[in-house]
C-alpha atoms as a PDB file:
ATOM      1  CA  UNK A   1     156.274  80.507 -60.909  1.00  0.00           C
ATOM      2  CA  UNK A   2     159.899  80.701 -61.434  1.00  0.00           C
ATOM      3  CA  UNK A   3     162.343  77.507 -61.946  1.00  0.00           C
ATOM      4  CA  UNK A   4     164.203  77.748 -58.596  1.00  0.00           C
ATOM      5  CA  UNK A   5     160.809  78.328 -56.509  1.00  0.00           C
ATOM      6  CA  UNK A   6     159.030  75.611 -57.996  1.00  0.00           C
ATOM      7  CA  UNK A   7     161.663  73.374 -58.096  1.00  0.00           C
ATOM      8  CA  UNK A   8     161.881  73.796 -53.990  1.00  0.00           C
ATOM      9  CA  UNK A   9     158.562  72.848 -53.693  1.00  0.00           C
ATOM     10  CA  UNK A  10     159.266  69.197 -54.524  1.00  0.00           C
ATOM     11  CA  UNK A  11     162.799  69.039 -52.913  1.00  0.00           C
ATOM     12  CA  UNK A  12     161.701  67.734 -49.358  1.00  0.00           C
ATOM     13  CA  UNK A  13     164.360  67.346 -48.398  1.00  0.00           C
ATOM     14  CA  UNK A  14     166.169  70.746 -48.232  1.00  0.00           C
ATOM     15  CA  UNK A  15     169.330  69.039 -50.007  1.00  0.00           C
ATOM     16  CA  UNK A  16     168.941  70.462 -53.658  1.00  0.00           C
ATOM     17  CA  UNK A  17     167.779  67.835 -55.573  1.00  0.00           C
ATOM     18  CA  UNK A  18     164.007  66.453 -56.518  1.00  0.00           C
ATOM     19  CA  UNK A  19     163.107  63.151 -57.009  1.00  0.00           C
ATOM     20  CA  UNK A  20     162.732  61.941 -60.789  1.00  0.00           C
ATOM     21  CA  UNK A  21     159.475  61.016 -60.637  1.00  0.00           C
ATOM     22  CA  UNK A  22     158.392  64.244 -59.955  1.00  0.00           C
ATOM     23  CA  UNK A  23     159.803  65.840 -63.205  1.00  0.00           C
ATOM     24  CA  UNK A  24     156.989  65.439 -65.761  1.00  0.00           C
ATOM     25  CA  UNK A  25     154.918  67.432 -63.151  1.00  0.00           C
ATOM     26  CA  UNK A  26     157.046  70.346 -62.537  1.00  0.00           C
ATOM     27  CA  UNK A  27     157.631  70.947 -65.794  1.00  0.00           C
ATOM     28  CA  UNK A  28     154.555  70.819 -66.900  1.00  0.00           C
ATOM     29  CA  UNK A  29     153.854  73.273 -63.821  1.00  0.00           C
ATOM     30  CA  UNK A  30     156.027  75.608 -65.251  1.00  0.00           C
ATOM     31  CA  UNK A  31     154.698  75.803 -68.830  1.00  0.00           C
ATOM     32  CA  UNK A  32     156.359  72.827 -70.631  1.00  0.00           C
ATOM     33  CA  UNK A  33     154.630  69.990 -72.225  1.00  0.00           C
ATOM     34  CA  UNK A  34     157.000  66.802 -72.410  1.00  0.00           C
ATOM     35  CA  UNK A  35     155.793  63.903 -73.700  1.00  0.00           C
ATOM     36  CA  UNK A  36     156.494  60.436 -71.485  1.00  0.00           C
ATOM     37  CA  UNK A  37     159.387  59.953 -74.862  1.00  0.00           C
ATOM     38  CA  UNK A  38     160.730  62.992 -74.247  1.00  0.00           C
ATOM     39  CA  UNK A  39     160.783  62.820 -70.649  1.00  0.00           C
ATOM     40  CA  UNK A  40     163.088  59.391 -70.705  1.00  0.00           C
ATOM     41  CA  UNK A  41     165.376  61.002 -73.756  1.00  0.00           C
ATOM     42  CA  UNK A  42     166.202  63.826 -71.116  1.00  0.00           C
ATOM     43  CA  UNK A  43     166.579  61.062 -68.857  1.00  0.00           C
ATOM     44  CA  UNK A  44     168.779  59.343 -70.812  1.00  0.00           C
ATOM     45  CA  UNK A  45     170.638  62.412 -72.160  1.00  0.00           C
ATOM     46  CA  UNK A  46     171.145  63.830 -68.867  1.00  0.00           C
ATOM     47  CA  UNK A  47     172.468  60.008 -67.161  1.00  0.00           C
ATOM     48  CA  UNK A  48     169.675  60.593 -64.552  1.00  0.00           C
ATOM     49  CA  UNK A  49     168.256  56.910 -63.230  1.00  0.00           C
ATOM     50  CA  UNK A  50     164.211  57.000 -63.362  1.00  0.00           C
ATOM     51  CA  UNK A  51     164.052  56.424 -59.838  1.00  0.00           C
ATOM     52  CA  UNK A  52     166.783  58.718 -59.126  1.00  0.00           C
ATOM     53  CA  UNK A  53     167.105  62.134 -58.294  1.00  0.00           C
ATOM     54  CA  UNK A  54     168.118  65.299 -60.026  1.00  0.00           C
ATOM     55  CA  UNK A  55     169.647  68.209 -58.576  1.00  0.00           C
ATOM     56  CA  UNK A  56     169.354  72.011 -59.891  1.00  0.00           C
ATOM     57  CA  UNK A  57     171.780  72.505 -62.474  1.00  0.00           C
ATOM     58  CA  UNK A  58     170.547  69.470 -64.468  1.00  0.00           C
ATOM     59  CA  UNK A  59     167.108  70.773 -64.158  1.00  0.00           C
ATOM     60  CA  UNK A  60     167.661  73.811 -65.594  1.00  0.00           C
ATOM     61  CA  UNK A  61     169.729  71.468 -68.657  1.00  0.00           C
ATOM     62  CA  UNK A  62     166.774  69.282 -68.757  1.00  0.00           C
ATOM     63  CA  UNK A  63     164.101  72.725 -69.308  1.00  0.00           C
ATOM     64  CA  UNK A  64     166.632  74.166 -71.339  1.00  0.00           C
ATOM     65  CA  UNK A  65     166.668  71.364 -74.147  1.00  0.00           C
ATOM     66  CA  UNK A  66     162.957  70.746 -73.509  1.00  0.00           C
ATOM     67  CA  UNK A  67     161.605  74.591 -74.131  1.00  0.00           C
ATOM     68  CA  UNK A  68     164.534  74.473 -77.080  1.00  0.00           C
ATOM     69  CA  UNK A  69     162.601  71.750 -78.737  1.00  0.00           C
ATOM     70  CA  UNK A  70     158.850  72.792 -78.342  1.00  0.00           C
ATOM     71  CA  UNK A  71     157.220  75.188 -80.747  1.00  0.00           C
ATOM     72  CA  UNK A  72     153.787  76.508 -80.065  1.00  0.00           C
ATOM     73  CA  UNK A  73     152.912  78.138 -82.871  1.00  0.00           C
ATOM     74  CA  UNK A  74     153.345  74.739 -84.560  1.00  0.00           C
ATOM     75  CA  UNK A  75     151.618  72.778 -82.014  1.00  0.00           C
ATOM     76  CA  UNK A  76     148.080  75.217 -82.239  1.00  0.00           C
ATOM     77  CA  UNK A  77     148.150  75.018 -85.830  1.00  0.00           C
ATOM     78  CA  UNK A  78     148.912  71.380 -85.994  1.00  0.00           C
ATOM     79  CA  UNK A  79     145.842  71.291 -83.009  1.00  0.00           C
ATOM     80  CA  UNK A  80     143.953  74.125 -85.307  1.00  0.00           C
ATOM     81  CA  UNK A  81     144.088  72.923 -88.669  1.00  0.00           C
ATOM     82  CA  UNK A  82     142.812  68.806 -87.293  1.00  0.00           C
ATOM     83  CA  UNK A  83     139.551  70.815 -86.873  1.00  0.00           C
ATOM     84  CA  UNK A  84     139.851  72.063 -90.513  1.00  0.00           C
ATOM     85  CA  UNK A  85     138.430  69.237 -91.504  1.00  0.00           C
ATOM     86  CA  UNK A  86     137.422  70.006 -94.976  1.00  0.00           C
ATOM     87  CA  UNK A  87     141.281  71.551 -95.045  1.00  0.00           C
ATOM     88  CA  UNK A  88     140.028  75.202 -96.400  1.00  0.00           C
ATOM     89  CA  UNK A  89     142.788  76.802 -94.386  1.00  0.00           C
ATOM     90  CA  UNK A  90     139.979  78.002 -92.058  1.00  0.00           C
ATOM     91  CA  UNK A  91     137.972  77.280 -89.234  1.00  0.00           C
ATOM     92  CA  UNK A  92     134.504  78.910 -88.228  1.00  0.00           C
ATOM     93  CA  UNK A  93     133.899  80.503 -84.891  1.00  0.00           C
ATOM     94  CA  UNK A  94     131.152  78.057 -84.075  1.00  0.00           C
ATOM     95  CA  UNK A  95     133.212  74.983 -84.454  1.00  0.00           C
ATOM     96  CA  UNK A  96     136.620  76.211 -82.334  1.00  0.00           C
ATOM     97  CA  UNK A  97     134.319  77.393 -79.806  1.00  0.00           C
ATOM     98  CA  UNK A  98     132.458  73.860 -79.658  1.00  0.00           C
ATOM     99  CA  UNK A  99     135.924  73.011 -79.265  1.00  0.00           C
ATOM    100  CA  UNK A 100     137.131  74.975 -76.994  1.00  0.00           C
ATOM    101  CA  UNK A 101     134.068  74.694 -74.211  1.00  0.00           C
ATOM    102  CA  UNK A 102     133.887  70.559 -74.828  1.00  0.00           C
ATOM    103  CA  UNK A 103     136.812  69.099 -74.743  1.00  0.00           C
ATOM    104  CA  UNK A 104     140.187  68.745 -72.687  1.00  0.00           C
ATOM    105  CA  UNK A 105     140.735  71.957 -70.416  1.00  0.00           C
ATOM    106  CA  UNK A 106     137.610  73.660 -70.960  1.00  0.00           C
ATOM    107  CA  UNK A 107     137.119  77.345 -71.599  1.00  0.00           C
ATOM    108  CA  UNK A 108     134.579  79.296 -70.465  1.00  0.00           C
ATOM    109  CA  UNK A 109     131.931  81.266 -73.073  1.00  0.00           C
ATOM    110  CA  UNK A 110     133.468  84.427 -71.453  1.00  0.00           C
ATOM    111  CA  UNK A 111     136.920  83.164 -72.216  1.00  0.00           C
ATOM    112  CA  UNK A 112     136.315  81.940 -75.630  1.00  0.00           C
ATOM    113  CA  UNK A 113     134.620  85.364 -76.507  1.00  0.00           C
ATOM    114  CA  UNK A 114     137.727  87.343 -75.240  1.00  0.00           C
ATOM    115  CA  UNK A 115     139.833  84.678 -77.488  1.00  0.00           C
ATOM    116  CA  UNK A 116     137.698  85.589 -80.555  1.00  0.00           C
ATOM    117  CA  UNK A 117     137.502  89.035 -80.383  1.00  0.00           C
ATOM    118  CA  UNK A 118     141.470  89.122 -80.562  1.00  0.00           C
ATOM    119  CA  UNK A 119     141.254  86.140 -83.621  1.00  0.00           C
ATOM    120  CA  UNK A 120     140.248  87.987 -86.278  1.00  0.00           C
ATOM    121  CA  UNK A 121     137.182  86.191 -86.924  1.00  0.00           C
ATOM    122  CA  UNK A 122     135.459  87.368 -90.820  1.00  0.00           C
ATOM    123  CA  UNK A 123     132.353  88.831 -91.882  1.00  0.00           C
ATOM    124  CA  UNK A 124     130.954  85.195 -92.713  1.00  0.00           C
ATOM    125  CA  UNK A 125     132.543  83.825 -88.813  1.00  0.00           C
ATOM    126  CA  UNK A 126     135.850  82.507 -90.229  1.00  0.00           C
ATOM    127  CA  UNK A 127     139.107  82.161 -88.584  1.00  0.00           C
ATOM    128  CA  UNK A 128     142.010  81.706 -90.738  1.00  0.00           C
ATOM    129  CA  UNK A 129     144.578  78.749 -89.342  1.00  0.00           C
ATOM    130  CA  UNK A 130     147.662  80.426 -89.515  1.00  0.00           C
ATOM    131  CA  UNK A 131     146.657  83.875 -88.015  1.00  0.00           C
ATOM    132  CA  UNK A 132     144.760  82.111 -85.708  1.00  0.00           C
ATOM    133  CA  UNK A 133     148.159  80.421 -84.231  1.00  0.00           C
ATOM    134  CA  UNK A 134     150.545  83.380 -84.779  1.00  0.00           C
ATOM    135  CA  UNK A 135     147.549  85.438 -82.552  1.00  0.00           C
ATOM    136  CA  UNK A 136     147.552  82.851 -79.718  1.00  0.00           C
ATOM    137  CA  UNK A 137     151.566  82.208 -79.678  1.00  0.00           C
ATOM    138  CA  UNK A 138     151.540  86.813 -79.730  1.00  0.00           C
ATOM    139  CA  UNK A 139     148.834  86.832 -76.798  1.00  0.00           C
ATOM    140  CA  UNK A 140     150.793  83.911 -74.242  1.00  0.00           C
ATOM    141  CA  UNK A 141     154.304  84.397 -75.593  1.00  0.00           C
END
């Protein structure tokens, strides 16, 4: 969904602005993943009153710093390599599938299976951390 269309889905008014409050969930709509910190430093960077409103322009500045700042890659091998737990540099198949299917947003088997066919998965059912999170970041970026 693009910036300007989702953005008019929570200005109700039809003047070209959307209500603070609604911020976190728009841009997390549109890919982003803020943390409540981050959130009130754009707030604060950007002069914009919590129970204010926003209008386009400062939007788009407030997206702008926040996609600036986040780093995927990063972020799955930080997530990745917390599942390394004896810190080999590697993961099996088994245990980021367990992962995957039981926890947070769930994946299906089917979409797990699709993931691993792409991860390079070894002979003996290991993934390796980094290629694992350079694959994913290739595949959604």
């Amino acid at each position: 969904m693009e910036y300007k269309e989702c953005f008019s889905l929570y200005d109700q008014k039809r003047r070209g602005k959307m209500k603070t409050q609604d911020l976190l969930t728009v841009m997390r709509t549109l890919g982003c993943c803020p943390t409540l910190q981050e959130l009130d430093r754009h707030l604060l960077t950007h002069t914009i009153d919590k129970s204010g409103e926003l209008d386009f322009s400062t939007f788009l500045s407030v997206m702008h710093a926040q996609i600036q700042q986040e780093n995927p890659r990063a972020e799955i091998l930080q997530a990745v390599r917390l599942m390394d737990t004896s810190k080999r540099g590697f993961i099996t198949a088994a245990e980021l599938r367990a992962r995957l299917t039981g926890f947070g947003e769930r994946l299906t088997d089917q979409e797990v299976d699709e993931l691993l066919s792409e991860a390079g998965v070894t002979y003996d059912g290991q993934i390796n951390d980094e290629g694992f999170a350079k694959m994913v970041t290739f595949l959604t970026g």
